[in-house]
N, C-alpha and C. Protein backbone atom coordinates (compact mmCIF):
# COMPACT_ATOMS: atom_id res chain seq x y z
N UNK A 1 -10.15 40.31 -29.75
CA UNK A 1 -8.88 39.91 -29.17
C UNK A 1 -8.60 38.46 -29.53
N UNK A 2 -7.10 38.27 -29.73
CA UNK A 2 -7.18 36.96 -30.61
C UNK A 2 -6.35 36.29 -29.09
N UNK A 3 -6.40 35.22 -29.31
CA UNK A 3 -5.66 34.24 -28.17
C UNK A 3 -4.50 34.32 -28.87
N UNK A 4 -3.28 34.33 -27.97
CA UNK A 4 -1.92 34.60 -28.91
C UNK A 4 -0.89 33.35 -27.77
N UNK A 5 -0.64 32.63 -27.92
CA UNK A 5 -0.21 31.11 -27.17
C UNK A 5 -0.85 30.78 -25.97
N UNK A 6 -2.25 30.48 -26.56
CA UNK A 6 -2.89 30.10 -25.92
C UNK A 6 -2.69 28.28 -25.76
N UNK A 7 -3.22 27.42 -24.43
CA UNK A 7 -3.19 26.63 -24.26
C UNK A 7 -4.76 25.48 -24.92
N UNK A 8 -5.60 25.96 -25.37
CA UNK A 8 -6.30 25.17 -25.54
C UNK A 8 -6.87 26.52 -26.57
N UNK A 9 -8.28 26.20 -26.99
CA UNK A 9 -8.44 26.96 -28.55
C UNK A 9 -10.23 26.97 -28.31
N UNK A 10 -10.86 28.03 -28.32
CA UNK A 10 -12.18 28.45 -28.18
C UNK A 10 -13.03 27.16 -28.62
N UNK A 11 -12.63 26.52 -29.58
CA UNK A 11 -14.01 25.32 -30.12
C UNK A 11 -13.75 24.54 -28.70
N UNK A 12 -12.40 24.69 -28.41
CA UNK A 12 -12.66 23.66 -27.14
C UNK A 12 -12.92 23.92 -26.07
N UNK A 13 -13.23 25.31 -25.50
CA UNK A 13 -13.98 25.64 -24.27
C UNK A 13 -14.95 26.04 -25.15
N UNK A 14 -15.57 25.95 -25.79
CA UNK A 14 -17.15 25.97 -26.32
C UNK A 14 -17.74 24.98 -26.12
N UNK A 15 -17.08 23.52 -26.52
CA UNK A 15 -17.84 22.15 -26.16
C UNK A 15 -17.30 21.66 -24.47
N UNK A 16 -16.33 22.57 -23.58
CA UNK A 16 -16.56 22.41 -22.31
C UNK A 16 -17.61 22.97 -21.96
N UNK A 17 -17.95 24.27 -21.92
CA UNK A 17 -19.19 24.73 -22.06
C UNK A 17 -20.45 24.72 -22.42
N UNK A 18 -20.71 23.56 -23.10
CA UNK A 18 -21.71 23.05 -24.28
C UNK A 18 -22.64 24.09 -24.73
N UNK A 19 -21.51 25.37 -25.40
CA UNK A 19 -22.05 26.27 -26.48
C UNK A 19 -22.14 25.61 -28.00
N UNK A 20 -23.31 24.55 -28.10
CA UNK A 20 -23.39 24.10 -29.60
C UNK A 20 -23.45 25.56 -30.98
N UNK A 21 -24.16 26.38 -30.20
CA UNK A 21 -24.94 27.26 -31.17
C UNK A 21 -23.97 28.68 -30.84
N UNK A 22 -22.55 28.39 -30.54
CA UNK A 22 -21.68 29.80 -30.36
C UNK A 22 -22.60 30.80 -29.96
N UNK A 23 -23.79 30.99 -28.68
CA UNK A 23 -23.68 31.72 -28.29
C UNK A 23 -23.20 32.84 -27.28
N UNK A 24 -22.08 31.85 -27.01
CA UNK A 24 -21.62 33.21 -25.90
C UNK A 24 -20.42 33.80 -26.96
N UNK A 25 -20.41 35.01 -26.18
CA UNK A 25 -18.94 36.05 -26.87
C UNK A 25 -17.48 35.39 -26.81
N UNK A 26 -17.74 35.38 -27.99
CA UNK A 26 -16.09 35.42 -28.60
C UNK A 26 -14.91 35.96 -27.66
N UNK A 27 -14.81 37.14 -27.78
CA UNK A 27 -14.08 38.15 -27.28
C UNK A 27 -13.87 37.51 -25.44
N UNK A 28 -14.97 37.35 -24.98
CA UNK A 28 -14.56 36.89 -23.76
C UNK A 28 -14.29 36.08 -23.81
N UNK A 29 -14.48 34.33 -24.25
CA UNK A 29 -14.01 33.29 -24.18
C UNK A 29 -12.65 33.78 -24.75
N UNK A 30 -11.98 34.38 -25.83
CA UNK A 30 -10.63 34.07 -25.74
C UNK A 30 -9.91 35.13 -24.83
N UNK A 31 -10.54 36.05 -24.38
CA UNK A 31 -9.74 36.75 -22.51
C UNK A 31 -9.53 35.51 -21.90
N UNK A 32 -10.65 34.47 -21.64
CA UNK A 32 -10.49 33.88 -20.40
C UNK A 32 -9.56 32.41 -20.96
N UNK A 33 -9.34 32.61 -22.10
CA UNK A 33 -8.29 31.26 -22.51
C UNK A 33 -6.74 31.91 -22.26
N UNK A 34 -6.50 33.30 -22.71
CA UNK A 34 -5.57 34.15 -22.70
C UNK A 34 -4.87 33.99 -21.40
N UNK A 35 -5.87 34.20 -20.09
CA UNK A 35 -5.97 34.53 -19.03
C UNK A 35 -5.35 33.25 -18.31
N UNK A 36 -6.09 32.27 -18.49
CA UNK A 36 -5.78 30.80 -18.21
C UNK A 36 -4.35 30.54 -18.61
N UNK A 37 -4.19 30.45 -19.84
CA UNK A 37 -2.68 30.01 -20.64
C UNK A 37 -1.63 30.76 -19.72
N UNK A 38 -1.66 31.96 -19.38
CA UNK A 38 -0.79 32.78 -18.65
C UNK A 38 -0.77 32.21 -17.19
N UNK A 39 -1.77 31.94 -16.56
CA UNK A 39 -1.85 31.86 -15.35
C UNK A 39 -0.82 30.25 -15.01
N UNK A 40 -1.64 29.39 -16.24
CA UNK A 40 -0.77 27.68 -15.72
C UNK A 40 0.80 28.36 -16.12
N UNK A 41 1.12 29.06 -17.13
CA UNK A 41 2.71 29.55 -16.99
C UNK A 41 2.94 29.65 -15.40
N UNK A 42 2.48 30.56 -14.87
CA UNK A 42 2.68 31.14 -13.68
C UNK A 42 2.90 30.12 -12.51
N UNK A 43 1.82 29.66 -12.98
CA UNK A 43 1.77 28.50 -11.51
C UNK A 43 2.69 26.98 -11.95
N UNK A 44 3.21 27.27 -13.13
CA UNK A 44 3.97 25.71 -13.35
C UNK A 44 5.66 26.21 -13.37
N UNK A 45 5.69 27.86 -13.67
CA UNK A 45 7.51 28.54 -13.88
C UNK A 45 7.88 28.10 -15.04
N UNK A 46 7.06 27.51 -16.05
CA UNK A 46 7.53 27.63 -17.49
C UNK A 46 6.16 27.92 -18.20
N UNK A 47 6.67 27.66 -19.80
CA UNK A 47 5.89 27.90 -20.49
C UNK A 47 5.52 26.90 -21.58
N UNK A 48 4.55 26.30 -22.41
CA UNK A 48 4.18 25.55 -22.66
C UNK A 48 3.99 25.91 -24.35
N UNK A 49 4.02 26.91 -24.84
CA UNK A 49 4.83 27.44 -26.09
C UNK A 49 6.15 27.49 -26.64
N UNK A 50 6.08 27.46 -27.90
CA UNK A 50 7.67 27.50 -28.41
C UNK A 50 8.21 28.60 -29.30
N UNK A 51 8.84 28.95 -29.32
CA UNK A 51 9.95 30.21 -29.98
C UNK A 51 9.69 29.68 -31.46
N UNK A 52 9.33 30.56 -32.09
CA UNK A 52 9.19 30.02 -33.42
C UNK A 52 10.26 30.86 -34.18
N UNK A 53 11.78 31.62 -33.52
CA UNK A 53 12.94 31.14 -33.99
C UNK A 53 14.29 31.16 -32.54
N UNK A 54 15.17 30.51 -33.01
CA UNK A 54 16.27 30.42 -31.90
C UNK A 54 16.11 31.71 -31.09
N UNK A 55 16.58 31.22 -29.79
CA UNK A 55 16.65 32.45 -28.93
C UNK A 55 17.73 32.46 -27.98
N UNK A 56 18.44 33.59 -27.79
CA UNK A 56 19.74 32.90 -26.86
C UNK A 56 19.79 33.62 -25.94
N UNK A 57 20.19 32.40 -24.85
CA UNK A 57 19.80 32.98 -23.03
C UNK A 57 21.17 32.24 -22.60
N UNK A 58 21.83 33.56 -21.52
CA UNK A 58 22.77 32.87 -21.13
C UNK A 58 22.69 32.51 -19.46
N UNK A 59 23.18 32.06 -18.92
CA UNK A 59 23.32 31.43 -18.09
C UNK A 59 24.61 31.09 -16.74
N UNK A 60 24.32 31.38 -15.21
CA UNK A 60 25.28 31.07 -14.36
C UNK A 60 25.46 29.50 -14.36
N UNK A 61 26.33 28.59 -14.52
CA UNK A 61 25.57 27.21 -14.10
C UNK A 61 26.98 26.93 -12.71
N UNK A 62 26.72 26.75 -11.90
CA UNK A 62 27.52 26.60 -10.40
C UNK A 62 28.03 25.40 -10.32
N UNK A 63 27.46 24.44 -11.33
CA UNK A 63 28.18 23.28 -10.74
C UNK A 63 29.21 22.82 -12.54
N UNK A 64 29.96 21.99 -12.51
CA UNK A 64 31.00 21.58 -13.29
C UNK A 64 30.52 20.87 -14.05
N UNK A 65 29.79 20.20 -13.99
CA UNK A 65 29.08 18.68 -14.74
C UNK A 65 27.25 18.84 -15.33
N UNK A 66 26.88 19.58 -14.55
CA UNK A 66 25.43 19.78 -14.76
C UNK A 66 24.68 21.39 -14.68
N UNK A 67 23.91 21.79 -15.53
CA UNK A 67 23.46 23.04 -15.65
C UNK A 67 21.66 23.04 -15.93
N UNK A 68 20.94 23.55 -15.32
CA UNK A 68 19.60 23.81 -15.66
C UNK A 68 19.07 24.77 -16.45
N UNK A 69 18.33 24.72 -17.58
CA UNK A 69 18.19 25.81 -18.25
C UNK A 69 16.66 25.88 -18.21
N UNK A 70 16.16 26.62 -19.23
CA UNK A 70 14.89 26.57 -19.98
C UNK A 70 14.52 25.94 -20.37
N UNK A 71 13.25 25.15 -20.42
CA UNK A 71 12.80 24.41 -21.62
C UNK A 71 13.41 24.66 -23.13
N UNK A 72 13.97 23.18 -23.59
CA UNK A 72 14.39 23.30 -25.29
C UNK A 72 13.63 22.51 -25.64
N UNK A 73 12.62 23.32 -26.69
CA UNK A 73 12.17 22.27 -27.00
C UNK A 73 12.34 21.20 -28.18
N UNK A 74 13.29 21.81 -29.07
CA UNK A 74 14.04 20.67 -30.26
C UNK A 74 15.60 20.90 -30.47
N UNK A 75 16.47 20.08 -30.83
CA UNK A 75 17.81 19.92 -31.32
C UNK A 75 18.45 20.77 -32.56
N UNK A 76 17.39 20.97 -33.30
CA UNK A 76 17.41 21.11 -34.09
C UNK A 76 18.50 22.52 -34.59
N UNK A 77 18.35 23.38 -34.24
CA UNK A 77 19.03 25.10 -34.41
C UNK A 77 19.98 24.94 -32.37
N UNK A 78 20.26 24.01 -32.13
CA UNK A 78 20.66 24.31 -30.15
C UNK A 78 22.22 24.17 -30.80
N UNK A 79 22.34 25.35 -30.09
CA UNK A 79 23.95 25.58 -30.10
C UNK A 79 24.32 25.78 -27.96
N UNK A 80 24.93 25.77 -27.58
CA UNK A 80 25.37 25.23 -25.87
C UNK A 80 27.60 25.47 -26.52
N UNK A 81 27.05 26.54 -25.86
CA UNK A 81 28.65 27.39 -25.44
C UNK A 81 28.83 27.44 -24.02
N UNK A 82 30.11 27.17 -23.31
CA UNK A 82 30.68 27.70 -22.04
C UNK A 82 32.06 28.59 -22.28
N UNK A 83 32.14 29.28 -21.14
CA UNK A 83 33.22 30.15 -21.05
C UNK A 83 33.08 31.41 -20.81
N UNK A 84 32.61 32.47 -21.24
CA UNK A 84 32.14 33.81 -20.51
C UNK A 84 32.48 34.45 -21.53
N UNK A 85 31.96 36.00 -21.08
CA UNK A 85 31.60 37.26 -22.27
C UNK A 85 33.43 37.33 -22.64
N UNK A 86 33.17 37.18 -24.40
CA UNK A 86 34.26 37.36 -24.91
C UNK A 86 34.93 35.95 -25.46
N UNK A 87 34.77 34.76 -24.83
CA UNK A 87 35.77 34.02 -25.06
C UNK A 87 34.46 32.20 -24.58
N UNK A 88 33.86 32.57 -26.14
CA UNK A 88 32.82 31.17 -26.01
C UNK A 88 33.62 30.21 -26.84
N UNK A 89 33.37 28.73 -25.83
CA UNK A 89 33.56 27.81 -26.79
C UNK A 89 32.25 27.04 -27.10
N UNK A 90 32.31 27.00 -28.13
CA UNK A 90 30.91 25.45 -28.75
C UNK A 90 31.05 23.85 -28.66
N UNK A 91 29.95 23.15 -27.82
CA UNK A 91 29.96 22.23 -27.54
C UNK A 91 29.12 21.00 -28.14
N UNK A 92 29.19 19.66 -28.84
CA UNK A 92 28.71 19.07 -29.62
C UNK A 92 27.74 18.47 -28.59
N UNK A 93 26.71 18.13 -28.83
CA UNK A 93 25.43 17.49 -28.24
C UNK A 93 25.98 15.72 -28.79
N UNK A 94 25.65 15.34 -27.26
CA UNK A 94 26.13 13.63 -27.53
C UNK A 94 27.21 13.51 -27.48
N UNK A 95 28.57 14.30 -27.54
CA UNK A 95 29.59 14.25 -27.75
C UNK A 95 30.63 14.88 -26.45
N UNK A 96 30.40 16.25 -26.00
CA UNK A 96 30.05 17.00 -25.05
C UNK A 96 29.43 17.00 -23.59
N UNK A 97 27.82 16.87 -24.39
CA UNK A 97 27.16 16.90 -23.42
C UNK A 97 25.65 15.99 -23.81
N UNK A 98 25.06 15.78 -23.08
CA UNK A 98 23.29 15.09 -23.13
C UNK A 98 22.45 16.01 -22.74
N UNK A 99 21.40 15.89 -23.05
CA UNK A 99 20.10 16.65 -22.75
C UNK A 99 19.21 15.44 -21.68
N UNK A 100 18.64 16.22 -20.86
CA UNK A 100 18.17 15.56 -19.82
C UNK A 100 16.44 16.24 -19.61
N UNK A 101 15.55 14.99 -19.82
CA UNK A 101 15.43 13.91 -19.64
C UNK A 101 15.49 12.97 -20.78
N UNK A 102 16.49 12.27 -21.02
CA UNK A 102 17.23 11.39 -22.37
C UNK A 102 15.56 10.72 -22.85
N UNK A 103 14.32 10.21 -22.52
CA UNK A 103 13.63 10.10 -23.19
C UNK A 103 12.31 10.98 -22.77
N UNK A 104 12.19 12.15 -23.56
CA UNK A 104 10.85 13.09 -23.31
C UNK A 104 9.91 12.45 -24.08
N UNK A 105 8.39 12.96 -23.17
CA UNK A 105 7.42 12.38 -23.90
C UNK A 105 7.39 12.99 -25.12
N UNK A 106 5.80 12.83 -25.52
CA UNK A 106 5.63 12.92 -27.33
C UNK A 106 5.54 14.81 -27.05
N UNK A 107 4.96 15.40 -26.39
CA UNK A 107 4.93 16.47 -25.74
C UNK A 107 5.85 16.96 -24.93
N UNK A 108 6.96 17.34 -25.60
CA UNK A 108 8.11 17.67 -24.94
C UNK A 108 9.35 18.58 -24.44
N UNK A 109 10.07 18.45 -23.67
CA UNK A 109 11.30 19.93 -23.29
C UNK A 109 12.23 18.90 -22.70
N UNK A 110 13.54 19.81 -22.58
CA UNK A 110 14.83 19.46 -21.99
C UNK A 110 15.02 20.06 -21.53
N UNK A 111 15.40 19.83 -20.29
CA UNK A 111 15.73 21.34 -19.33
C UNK A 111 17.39 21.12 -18.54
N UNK A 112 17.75 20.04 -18.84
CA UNK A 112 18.88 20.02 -17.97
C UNK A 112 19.95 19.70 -19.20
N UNK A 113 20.81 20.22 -18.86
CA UNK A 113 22.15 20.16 -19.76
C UNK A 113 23.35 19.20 -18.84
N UNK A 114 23.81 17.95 -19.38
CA UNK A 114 24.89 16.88 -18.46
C UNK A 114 25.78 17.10 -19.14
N UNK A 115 27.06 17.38 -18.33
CA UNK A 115 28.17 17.42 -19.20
C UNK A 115 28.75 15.65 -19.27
N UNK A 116 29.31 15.57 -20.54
CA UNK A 116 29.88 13.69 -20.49
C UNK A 116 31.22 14.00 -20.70
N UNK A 117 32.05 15.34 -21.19
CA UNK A 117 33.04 15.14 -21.96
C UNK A 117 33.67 16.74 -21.58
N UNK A 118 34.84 16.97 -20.80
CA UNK A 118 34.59 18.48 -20.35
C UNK A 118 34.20 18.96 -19.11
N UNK A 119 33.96 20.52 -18.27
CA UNK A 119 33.38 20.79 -17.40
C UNK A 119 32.69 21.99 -17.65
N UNK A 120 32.07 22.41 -17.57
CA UNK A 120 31.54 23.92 -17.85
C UNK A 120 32.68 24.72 -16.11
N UNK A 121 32.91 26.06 -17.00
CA UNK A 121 33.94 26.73 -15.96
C UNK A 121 33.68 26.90 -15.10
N UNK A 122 34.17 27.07 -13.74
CA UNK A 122 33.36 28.04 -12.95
C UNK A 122 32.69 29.84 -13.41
N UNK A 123 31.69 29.92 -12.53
CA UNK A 123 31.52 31.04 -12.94
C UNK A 123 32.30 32.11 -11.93
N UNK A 124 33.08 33.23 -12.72
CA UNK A 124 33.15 34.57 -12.02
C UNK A 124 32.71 35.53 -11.43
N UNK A 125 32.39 35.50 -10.23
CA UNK A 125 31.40 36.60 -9.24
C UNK A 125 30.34 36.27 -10.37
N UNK A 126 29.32 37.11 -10.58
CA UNK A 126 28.10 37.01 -11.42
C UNK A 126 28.48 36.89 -12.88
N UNK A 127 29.21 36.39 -13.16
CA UNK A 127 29.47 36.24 -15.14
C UNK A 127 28.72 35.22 -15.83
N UNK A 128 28.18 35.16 -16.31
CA UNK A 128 27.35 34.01 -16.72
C UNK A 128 28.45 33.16 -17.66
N UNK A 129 28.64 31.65 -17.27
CA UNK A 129 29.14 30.90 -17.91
C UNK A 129 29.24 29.85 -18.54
N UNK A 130 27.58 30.05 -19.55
CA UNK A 130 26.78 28.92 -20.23
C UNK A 130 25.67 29.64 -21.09
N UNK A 131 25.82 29.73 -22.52
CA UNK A 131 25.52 30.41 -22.98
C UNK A 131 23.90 29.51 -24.10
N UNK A 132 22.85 29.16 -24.26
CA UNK A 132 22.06 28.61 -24.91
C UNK A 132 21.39 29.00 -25.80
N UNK A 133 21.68 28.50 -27.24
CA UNK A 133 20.54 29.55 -28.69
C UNK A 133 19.93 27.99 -28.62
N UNK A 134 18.51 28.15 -28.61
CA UNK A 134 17.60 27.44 -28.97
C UNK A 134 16.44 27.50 -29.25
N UNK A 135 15.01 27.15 -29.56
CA UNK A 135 13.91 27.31 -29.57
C UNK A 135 13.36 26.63 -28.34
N UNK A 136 13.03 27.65 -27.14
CA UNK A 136 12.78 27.40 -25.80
C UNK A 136 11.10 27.03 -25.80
N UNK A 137 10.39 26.54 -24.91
CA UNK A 137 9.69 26.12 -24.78
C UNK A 137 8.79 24.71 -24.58
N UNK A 138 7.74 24.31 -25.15
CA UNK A 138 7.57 23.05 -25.75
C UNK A 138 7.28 22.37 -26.89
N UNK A 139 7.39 21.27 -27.52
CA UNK A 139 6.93 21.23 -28.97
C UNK A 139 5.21 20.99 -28.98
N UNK A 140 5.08 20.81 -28.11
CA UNK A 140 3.48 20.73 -28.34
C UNK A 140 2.79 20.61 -27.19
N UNK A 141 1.57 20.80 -26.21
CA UNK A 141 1.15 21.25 -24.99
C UNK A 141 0.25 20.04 -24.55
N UNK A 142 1.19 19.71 -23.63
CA UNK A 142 0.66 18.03 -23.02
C UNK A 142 -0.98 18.35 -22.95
N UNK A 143 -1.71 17.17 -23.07
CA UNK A 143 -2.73 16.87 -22.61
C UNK A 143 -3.08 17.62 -21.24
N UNK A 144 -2.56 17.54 -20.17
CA UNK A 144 -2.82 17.18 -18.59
C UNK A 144 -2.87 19.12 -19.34
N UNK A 145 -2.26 19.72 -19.02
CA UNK A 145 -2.00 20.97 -19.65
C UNK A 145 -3.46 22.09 -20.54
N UNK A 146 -3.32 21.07 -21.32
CA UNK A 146 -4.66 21.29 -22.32
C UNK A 146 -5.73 21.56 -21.27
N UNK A 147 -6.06 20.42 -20.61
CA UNK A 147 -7.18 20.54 -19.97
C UNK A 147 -7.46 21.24 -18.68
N UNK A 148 -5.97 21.22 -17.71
CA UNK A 148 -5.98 22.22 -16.79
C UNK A 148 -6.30 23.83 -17.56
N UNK A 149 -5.62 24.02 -18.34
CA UNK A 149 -6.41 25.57 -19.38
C UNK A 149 -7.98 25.73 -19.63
N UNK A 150 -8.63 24.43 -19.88
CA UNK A 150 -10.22 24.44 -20.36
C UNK A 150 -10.74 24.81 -18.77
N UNK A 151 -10.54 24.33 -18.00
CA UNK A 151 -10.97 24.28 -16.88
C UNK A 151 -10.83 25.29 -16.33
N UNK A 152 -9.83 26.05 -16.49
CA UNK A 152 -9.51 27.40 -15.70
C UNK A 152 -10.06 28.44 -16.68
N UNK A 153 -10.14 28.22 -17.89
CA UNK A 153 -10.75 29.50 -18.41
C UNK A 153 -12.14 29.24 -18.53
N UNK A 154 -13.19 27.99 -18.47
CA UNK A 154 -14.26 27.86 -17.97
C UNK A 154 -14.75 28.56 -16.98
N UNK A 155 -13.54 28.30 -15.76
CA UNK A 155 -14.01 29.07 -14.18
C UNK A 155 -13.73 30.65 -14.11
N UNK A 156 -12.88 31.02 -15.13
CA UNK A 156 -12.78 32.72 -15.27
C UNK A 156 -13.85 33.47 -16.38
N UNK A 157 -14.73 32.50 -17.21
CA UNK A 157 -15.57 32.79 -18.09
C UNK A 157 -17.06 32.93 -17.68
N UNK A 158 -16.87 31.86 -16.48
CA UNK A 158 -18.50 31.99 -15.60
C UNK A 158 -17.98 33.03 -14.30
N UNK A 159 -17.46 33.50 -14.19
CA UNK A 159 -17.60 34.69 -13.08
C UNK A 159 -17.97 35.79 -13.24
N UNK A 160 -17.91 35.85 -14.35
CA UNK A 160 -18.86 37.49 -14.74
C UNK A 160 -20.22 37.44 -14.13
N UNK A 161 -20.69 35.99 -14.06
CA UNK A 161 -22.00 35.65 -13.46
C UNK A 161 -22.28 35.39 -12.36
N UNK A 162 -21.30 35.19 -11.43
CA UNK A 162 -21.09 35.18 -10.26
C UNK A 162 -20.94 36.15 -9.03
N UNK A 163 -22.04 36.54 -8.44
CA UNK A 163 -21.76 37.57 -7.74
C UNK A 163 -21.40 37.32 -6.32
N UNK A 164 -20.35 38.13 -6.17
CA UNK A 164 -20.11 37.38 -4.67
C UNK A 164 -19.03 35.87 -4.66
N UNK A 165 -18.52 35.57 -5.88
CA UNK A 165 -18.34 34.05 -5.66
C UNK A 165 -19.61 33.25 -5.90
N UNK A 166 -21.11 33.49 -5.73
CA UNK A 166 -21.84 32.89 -6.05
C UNK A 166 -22.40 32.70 -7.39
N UNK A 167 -22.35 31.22 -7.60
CA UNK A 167 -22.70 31.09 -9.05
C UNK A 167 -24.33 30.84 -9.63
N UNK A 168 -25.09 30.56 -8.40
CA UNK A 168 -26.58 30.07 -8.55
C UNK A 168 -26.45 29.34 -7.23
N UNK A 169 -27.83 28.48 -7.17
CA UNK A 169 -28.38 28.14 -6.09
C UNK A 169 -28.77 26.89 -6.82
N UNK A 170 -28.57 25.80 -5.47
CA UNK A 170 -28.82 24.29 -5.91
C UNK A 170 -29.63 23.52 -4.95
N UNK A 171 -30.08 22.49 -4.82
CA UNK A 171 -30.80 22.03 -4.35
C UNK A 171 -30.10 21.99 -2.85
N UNK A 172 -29.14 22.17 -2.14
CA UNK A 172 -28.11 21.89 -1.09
C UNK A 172 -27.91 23.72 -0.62
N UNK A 173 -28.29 24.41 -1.50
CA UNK A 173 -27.94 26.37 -1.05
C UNK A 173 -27.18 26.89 -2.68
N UNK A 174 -26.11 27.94 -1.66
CA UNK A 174 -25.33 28.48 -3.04
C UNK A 174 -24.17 27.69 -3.37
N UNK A 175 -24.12 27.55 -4.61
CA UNK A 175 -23.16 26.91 -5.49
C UNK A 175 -21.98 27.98 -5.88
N UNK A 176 -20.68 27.97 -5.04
CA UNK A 176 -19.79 28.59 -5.08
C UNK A 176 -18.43 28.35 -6.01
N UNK A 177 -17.94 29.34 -6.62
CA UNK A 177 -16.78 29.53 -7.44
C UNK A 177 -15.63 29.38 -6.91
N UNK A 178 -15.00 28.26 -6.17
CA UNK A 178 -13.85 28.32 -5.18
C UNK A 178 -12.88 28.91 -6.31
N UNK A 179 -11.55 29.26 -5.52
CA UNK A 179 -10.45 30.34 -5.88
C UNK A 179 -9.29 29.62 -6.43
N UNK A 180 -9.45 27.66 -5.45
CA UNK A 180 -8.38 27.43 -6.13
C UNK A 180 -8.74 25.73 -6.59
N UNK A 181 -8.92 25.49 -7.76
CA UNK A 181 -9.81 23.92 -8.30
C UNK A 181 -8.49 22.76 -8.14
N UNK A 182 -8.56 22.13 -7.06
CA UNK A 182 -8.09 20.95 -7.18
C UNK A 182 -7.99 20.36 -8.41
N UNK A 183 -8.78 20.07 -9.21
CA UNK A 183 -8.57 19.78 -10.28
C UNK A 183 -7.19 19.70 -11.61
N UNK A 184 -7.23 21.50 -11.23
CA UNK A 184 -6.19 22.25 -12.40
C UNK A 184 -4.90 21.99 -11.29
N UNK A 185 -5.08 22.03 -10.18
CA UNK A 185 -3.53 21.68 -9.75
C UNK A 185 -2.98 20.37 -9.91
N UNK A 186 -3.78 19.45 -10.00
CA UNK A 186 -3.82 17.93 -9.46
C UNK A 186 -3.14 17.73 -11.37
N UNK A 187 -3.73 17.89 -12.16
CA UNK A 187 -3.43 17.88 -13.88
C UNK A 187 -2.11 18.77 -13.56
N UNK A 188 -1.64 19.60 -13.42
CA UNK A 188 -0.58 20.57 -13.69
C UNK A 188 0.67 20.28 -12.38
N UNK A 189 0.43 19.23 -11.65
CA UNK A 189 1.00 19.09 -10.28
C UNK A 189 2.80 18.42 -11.11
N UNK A 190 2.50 17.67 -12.11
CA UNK A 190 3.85 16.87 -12.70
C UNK A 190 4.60 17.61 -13.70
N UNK A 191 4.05 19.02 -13.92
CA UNK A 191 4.24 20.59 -14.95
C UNK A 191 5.35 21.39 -14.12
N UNK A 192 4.63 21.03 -12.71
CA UNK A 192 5.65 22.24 -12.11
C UNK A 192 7.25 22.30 -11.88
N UNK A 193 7.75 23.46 -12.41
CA UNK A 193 9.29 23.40 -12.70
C UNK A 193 10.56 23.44 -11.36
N UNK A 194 10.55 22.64 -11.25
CA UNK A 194 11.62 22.38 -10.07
C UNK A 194 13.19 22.70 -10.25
N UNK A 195 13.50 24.32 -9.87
CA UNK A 195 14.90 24.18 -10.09
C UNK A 195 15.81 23.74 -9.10
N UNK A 196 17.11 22.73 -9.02
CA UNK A 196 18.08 22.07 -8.34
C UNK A 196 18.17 23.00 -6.87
């Protein structure tokens, strides 16, 4: 089983693990990277991969001036239409509208759309009236990210060994597998997607 947008990459939960000599299984270390990558999706409401081509999602946006979307993660192919099924208009970036947050890190997304020039319509009972082709996601998977993944597929890779939650016995009793690692939340705490 291959890791398919995964957040971090087997050599690197091998040297979290300090498997010098690759002996543990393959196959399970990339379940439990698989497993991980999916899960920080889950627990952050986005995703930390990118569309490797445009993708178009449309959108209610309720207010006149400002709209929340998906992670974009480049300019590059983003086309941003308002108006509703049948009757889109196209809107120039910078001209139009800004992408928000005006400086993303080196690891980055836009998630908010500002109008400067214009209003996006109201929307009609449920009509969606904001239409987005872009390559959604991120351009590359922050650090804090990276490592909340090593860590969580570390702790889903040693439970096969764990019976009970118990992982072994230490000088203090049993050494337990808690459910939820401060750690991976505390790294992933500035990830999580806050919609308006």
């Amino acid at each position: 089983m291959a890791v398919v947008n995964g957040y971090c990459t087997v050599p690197d939960l091998r040297a979290h693990l300090q498997d010098s000599g690759s002996r543990l299984d393959t196959d399970l270390l990339e379940r439990a990277i698989t497993a991980a990558s999916r899960a920080v999706d889950a627990h952050c409401g986005r995703r930390f991969w990118q569309d490797t081509v445009p993708v178009t999602k449309s959108y209610v946006a309720p207010y006149p001036d400002v709209a929340w979307v998906d992670d974009i993660s480049e300019t590059s192919a983003l086309i941003v239409e308002v108006g509703g099924p049948g009757s889109w208009s196209a809107l120039t970036l910078d001209s139009d509208f800004v992408l928000w947050p005006d400086i993303p890190d080196a690891a980055h997304a836009w998630w908010r759309i500002e109008m400067i020039n214009g209003e996006i319509p109201r929307p009609v009972g449920r009509a969606r009236n904001l239409r987005v082709t872009a390559k959604f996601g991120w351009s590359d998977v922050p650090d804090a990210v990276r490592t909340a993944t090593i860590l969580k597929a570390a702790s889903l890779f040693q439970r096969k060994d764990a019976v009970f939650g118990v992982a072994g016995f230490g000088e203090f009793g049993p050494v337990r597998i808690t459910r939820k690692d401060p750690d991976v939340y505390d790294l992933l705490h500035d990830y999580v997607r806050g919609w308006a």
